[in-house]
C-alpha atoms as a PDB file:
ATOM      1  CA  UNK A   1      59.197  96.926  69.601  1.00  0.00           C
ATOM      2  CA  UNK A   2      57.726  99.377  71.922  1.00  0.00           C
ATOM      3  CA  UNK A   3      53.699  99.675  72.086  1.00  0.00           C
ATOM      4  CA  UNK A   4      51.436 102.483  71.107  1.00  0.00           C
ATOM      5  CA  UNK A   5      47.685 102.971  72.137  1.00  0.00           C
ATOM      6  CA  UNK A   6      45.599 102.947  68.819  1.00  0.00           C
ATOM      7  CA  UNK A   7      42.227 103.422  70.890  1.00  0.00           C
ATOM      8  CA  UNK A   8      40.415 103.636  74.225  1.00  0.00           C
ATOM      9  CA  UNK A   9      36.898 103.652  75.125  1.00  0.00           C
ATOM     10  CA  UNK A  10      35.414 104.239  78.825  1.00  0.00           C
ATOM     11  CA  UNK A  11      32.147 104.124  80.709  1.00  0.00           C
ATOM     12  CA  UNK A  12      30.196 107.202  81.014  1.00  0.00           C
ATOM     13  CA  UNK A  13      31.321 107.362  85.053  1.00  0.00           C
ATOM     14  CA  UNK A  14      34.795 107.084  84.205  1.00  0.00           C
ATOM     15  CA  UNK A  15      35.184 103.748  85.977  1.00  0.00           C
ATOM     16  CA  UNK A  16      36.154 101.983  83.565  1.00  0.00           C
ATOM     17  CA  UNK A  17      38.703 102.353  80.612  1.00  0.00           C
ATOM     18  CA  UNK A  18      39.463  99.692  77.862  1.00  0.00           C
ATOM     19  CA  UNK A  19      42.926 100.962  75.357  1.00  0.00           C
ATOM     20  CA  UNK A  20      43.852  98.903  72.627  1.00  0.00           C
ATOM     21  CA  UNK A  21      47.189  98.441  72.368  1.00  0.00           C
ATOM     22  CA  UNK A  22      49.466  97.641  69.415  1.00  0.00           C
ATOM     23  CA  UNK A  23      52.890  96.681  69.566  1.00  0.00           C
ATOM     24  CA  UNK A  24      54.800  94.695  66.671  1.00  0.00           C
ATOM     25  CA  UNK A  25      52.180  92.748  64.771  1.00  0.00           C
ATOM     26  CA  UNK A  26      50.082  92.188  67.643  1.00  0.00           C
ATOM     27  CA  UNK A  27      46.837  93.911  69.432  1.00  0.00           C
ATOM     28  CA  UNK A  28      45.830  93.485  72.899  1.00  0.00           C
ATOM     29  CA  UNK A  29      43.675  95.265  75.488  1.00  0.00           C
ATOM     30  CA  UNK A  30      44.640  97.477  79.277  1.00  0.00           C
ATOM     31  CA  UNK A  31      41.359  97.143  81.406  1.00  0.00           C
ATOM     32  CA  UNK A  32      41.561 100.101  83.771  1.00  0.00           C
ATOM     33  CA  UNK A  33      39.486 100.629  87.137  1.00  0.00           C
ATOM     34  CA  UNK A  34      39.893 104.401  88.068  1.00  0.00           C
ATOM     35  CA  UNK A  35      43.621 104.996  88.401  1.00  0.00           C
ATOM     36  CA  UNK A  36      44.245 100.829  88.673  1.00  0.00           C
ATOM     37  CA  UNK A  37      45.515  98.561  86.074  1.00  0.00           C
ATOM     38  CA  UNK A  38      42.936  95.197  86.145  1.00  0.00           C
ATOM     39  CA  UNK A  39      44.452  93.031  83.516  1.00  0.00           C
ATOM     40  CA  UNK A  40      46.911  94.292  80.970  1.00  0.00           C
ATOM     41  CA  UNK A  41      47.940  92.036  77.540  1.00  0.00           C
ATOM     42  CA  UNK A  42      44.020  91.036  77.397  1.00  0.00           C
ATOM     43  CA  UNK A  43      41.865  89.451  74.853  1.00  0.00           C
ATOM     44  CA  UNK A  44      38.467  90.568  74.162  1.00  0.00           C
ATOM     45  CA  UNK A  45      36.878  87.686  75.501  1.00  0.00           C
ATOM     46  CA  UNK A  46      38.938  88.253  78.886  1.00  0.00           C
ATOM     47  CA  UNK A  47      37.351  92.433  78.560  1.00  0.00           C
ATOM     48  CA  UNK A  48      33.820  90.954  78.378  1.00  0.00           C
ATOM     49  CA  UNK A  49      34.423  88.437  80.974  1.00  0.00           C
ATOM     50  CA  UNK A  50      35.665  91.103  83.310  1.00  0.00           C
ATOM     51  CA  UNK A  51      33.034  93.977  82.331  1.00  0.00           C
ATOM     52  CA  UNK A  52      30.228  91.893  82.220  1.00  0.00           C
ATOM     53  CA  UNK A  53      26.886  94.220  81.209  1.00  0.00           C
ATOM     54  CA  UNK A  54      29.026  97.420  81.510  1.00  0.00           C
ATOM     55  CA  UNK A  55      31.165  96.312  78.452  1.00  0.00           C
ATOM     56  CA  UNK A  56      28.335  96.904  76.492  1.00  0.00           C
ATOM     57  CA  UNK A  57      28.423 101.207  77.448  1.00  0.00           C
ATOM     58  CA  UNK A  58      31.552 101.970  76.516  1.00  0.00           C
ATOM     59  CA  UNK A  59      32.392 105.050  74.608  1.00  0.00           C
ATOM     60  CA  UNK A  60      35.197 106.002  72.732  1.00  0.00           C
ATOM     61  CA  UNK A  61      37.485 108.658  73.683  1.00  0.00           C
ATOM     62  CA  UNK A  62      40.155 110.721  72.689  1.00  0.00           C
ATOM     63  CA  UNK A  63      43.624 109.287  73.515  1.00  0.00           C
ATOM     64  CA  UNK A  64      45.735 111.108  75.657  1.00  0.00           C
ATOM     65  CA  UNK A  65      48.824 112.861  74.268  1.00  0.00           C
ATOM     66  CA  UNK A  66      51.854 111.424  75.833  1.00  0.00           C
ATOM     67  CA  UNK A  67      50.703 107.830  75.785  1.00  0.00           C
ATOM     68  CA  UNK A  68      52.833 105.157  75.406  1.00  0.00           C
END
């Protein structure tokens, strides 16, 4: 079953970006670092761990058209 981003937030420099990702029955996160893919079929815990303080300013955003 192919995946679909249900959600994305980001830090107010743009650093960082955090989609939610559904595919089948399941839900995972992308962690993004500018234009870099950090760690991609994550759990929350593993977003917090790998945020630390700044997972506490993210901001949701509009998803981008033409996402998978």
């Amino acid at each position: 079953m192919a995946e679909r981003i249900i959600g994305a937030m980001r830090t107010a420099d743009g650093y960082w970006r955090v989609e939610v990702v559904k595919e089948g029955r399941g839900q995972w996160f992308r962690v993004w670092h500018g234009a870099t893919v950090v760690h991609d079929r994550a759990g929350i815990s593993t977003v917090q761990r790998i945020l630390g303080d700044t997972f506490d300013t993210l901001q949701p955003v509009e998803i981008e058209s033409g996402a998978a």
